[in-house]
Each structure stands twice: as C-alpha cells, then as structure tokens.
C-alpha atoms as a PDB file:
ATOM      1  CA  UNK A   1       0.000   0.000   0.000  1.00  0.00           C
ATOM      2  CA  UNK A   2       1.109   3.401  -0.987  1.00  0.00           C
ATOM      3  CA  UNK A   3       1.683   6.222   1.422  1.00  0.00           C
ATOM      4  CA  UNK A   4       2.207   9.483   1.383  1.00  0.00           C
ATOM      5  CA  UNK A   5       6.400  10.416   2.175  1.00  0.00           C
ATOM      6  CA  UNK A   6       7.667  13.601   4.597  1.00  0.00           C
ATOM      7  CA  UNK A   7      11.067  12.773   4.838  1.00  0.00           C
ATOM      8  CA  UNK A   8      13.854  12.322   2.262  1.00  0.00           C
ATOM      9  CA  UNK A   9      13.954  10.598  -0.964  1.00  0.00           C
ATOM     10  CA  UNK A  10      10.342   9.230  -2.204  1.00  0.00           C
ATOM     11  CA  UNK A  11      10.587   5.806  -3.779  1.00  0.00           C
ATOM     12  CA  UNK A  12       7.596   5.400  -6.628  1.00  0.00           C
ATOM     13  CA  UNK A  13       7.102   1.683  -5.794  1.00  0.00           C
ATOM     14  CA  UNK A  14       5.919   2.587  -2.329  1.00  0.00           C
ATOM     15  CA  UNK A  15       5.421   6.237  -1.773  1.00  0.00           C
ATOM     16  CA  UNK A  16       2.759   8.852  -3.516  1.00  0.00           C
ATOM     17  CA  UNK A  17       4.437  10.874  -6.047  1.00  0.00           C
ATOM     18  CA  UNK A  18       4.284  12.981  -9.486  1.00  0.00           C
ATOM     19  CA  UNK A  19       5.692  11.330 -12.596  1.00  0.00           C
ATOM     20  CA  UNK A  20       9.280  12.631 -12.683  1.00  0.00           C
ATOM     21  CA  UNK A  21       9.942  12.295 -16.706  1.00  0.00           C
ATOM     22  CA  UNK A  22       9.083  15.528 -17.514  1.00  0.00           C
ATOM     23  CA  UNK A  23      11.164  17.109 -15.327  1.00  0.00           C
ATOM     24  CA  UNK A  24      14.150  14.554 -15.779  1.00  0.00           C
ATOM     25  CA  UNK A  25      14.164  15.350 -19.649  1.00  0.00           C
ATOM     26  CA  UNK A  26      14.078  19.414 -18.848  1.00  0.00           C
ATOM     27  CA  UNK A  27      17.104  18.953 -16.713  1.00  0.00           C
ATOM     28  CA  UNK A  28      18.902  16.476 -18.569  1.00  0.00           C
ATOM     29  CA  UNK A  29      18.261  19.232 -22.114  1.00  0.00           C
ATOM     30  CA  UNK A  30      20.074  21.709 -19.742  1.00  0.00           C
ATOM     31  CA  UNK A  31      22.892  19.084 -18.785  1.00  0.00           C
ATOM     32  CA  UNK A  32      23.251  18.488 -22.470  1.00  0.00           C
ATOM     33  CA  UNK A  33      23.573  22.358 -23.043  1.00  0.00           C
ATOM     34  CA  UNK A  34      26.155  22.392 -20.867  1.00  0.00           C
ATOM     35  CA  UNK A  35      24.375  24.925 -18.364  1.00  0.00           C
ATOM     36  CA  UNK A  36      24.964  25.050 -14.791  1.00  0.00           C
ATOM     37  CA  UNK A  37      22.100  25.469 -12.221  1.00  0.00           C
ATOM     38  CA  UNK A  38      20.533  25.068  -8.985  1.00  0.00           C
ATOM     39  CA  UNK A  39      17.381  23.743  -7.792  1.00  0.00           C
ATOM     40  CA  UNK A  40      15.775  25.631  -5.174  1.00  0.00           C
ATOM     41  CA  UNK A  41      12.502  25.201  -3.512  1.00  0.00           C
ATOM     42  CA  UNK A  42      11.004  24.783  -0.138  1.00  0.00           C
ATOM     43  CA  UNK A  43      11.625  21.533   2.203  1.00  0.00           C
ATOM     44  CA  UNK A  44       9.980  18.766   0.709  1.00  0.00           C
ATOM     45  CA  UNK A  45       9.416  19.779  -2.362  1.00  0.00           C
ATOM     46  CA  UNK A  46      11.184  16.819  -3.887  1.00  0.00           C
ATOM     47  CA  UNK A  47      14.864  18.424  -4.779  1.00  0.00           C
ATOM     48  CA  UNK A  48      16.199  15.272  -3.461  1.00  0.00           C
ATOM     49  CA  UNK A  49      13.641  13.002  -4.752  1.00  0.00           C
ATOM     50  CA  UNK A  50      14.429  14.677  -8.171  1.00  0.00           C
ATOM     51  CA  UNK A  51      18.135  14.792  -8.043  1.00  0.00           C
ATOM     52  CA  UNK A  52      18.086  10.785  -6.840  1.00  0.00           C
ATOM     53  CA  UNK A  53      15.700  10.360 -10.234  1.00  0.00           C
ATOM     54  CA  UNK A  54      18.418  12.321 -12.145  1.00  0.00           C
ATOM     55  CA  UNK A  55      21.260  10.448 -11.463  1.00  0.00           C
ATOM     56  CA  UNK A  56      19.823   7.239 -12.507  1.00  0.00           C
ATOM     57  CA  UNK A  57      18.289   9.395 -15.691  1.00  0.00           C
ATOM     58  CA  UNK A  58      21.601  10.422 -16.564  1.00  0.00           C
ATOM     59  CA  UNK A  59      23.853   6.864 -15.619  1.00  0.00           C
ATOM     60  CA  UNK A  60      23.780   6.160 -19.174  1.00  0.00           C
ATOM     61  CA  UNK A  61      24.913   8.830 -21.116  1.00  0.00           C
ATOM     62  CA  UNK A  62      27.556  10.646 -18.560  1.00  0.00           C
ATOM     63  CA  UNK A  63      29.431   9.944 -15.552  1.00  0.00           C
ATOM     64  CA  UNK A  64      27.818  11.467 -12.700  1.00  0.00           C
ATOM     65  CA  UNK A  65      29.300  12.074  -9.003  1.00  0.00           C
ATOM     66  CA  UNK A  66      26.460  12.828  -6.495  1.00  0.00           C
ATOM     67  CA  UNK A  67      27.668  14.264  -3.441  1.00  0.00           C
ATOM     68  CA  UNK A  68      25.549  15.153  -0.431  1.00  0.00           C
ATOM     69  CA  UNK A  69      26.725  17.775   1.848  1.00  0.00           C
ATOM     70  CA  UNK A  70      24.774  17.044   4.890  1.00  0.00           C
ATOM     71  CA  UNK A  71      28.036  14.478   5.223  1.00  0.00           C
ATOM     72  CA  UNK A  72      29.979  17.190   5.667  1.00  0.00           C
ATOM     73  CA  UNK A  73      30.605  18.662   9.451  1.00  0.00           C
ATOM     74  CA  UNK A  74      31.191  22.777   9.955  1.00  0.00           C
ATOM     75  CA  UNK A  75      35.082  21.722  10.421  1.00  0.00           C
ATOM     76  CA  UNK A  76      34.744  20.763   6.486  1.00  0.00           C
ATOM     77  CA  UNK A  77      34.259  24.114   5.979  1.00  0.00           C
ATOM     78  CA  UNK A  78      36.140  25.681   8.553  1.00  0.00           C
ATOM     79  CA  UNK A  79      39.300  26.512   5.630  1.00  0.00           C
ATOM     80  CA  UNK A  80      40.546  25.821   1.906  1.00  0.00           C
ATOM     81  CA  UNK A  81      42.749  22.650   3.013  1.00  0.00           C
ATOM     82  CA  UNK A  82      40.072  20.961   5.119  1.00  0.00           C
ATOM     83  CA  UNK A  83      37.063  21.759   2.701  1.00  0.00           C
ATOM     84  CA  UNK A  84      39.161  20.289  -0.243  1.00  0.00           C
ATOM     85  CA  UNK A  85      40.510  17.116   1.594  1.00  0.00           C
ATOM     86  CA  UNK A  86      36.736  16.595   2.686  1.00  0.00           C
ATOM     87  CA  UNK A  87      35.200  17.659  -1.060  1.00  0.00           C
ATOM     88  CA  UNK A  88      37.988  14.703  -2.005  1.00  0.00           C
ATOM     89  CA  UNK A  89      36.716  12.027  -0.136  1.00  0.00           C
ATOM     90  CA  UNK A  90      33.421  12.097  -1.222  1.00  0.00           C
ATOM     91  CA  UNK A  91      34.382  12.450  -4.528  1.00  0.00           C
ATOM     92  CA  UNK A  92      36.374   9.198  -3.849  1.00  0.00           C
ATOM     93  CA  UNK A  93      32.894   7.776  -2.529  1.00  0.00           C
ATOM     94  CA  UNK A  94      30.942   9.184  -5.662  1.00  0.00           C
ATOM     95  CA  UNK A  95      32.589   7.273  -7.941  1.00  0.00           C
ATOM     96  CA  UNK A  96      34.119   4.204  -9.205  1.00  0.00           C
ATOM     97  CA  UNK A  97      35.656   5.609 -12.634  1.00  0.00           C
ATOM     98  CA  UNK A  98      38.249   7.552 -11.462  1.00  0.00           C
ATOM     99  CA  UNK A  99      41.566   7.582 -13.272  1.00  0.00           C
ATOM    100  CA  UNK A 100      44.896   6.447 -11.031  1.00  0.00           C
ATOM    101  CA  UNK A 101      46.650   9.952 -11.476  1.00  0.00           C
ATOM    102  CA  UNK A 102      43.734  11.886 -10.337  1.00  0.00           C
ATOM    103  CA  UNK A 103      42.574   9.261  -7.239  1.00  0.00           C
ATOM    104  CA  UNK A 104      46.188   9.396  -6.469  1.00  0.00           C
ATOM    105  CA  UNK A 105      45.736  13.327  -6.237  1.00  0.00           C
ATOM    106  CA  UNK A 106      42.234  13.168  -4.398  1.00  0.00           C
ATOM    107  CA  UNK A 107      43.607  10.386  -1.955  1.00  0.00           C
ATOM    108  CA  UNK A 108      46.565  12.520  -1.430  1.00  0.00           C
ATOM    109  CA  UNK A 109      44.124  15.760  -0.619  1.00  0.00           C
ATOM    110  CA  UNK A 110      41.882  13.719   1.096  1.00  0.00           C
ATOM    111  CA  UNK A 111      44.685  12.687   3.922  1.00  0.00           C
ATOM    112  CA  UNK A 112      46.259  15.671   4.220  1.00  0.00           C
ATOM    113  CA  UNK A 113      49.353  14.734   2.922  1.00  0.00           C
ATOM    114  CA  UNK A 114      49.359  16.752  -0.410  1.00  0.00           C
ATOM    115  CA  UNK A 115      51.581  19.668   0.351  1.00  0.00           C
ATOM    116  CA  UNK A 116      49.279  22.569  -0.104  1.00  0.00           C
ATOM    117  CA  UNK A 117      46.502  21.239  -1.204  1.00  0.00           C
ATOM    118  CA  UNK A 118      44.274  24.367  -2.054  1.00  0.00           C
ATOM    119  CA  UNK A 119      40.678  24.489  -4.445  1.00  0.00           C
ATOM    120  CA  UNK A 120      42.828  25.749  -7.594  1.00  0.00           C
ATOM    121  CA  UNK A 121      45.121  21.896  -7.187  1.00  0.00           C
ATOM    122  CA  UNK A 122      41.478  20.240  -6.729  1.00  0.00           C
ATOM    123  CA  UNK A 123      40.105  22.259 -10.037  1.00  0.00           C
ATOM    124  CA  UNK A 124      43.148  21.269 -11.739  1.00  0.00           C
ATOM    125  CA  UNK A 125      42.621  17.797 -10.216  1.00  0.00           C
ATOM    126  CA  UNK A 126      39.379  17.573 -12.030  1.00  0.00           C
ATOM    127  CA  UNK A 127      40.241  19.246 -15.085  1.00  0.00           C
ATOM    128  CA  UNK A 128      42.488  16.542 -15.666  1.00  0.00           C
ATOM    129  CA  UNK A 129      39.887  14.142 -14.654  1.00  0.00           C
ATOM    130  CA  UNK A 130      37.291  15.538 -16.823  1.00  0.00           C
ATOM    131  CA  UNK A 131      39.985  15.669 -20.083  1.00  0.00           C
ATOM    132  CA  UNK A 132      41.126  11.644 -19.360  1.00  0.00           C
ATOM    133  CA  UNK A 133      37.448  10.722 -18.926  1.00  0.00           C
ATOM    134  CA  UNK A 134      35.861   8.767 -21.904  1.00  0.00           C
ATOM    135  CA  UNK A 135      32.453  10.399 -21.124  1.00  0.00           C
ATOM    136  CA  UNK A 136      31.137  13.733 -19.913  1.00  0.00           C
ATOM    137  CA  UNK A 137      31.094  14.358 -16.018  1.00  0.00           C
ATOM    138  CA  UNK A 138      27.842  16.106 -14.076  1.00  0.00           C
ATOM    139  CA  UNK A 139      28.444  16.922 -10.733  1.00  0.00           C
ATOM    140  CA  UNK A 140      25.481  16.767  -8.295  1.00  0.00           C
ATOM    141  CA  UNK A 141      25.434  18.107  -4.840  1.00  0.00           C
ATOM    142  CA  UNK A 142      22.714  18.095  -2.671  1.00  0.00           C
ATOM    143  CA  UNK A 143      21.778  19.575   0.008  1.00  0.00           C
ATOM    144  CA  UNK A 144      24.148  22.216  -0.704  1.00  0.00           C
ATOM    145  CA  UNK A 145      22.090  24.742   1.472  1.00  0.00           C
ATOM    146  CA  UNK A 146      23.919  23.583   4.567  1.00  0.00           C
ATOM    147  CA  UNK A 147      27.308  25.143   3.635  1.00  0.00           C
ATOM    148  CA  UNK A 148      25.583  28.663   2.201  1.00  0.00           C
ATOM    149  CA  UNK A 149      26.959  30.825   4.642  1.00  0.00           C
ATOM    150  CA  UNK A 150      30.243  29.703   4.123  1.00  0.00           C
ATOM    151  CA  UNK A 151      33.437  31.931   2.612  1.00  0.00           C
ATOM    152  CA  UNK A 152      34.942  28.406   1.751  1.00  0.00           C
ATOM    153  CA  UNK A 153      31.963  27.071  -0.013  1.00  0.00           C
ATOM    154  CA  UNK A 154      31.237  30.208  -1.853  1.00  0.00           C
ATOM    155  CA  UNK A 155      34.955  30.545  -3.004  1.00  0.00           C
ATOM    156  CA  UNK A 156      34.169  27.296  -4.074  1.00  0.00           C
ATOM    157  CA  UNK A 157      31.166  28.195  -5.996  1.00  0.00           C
ATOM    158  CA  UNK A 158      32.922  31.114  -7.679  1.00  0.00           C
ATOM    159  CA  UNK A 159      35.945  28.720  -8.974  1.00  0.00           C
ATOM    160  CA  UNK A 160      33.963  26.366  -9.992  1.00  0.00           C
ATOM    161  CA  UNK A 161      32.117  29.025 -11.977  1.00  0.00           C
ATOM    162  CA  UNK A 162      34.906  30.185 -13.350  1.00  0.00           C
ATOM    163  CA  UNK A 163      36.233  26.851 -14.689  1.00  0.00           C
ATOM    164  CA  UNK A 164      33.405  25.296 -16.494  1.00  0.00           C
END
C-alpha cells in the first residue's frame, strides 16, 4: 500500500508521487547544453527526490558524481585545506571511474598529505579528470544549502564558476 512520504527521498514503488519524466528530460536538455544550475525550492518539495531520479536518468549517457553535503561537518568548511581534503573524499565515494593519477591526487588531498593542497590543485585535479574521462562528467550536490553561509563554499562556488 502506498503512502504518502515527509522525509527524504520518495521511492515510486511505495510512496505517492508525481511522474518525474518531464522534469528529468528538462534537466537532462540543460545538462546536455552544458548549463549550470541550482534547484531551489522549499523543504519537501522533492529536490532530493528529483536529483536521486536524475542520477539514474543520466547513468547512461555521462558519468555522474552525487555528493551530499549534509556528510559534511562545519570543520569541512572551517578553511581551503580541510574543505578540499573533505570535497575529495566524497568524490572518492561518488565514484568508481576515477583515473589512477587523479585518485592518487584526491587520496593525497583527502589525507592531508598533499603539500598545499588548495581548491585551484582540486580544479586542476578535475580538469584533468574531466579531459582523461571517456564520457562527460555532471556533478550533483545536494543539500548544498547547509554550507551557504560559508566563505569556503562560496569561493568554491565562484571557482567552480569560473572553470566550467
């Protein structure tokens, strides 16, 4: 029996829900434009209901690391070094494809023992990563709203900007 979900990710098999196919197509159009966005809306709304939809949408046609940031603590965020050595290990945990020079790098930020390990060595980390990579890469984050009043995060944001 079906019920109606409050709290996190709905699953269509046992949860009330809109048809997501619409929406997955919009997004993955904008994906394939090569446009970067956000998707903002009140709590439960279904961002993370939609986002889990899109990365199985988009499995077969790019490589996709989805990262969730309620993982990360406020000492993830507190500087440069810690919030790239923790962006590192989850991307370590997103995915399974990653080449040995550039997990090398992210292992090596991840510990600590890189040394200086700063956001322009992780962009160049995943430059590299996206130009060895045999498909396209989408990053996901979710729950991004956690780390919005943070310098690090939004020096972040405007590098990443900036690169792609």
């Amino acid at each position: 029996m079906k019920y109606f979900n409050t709290n996190g990710c709905c699953d269509p098999e046992r949860h009330y829900m809109i048809d997501l196919s619409e929406r997955l197509h919009e997004v993955k159009q904008m994906i394939d434009d090569g446009q970067y966005f956000s998707i903002t809306r009140a709590r439960q709304y279904g961002k993370t209901t939609l986002i889990h939809g899109l990365v199985d949408f988009l499995r077969n046609d790019y490589e996709v690391l989805s990262l969730d940031f309620q993982t990360l603590s406020f000492e993830d965020f507190k500087n440069e070094h810690s919030f790239t050595a923790a962006f590192s290990r989850e991307l370590l945990e997103a995915s399974g494809h990653i080449p040995e020079s550039v997990k090398g790098d992210l292992e090596k930020f991840s510990a600590g023992t890189a040394p200086a390990f700063t956001l322009s060595l992780l962009f160049k980390t995943l430059i590299q990563w996206c130009e060895l990579s045999d498909r396209k890469i989408v990053l996901i984050i979710d729950e991004v709203d956690s780390a919005t009043n943070n310098q690090v995060f939004l020096d972040f944001l405007s590098q990443l900007r900036a690169y792609y």
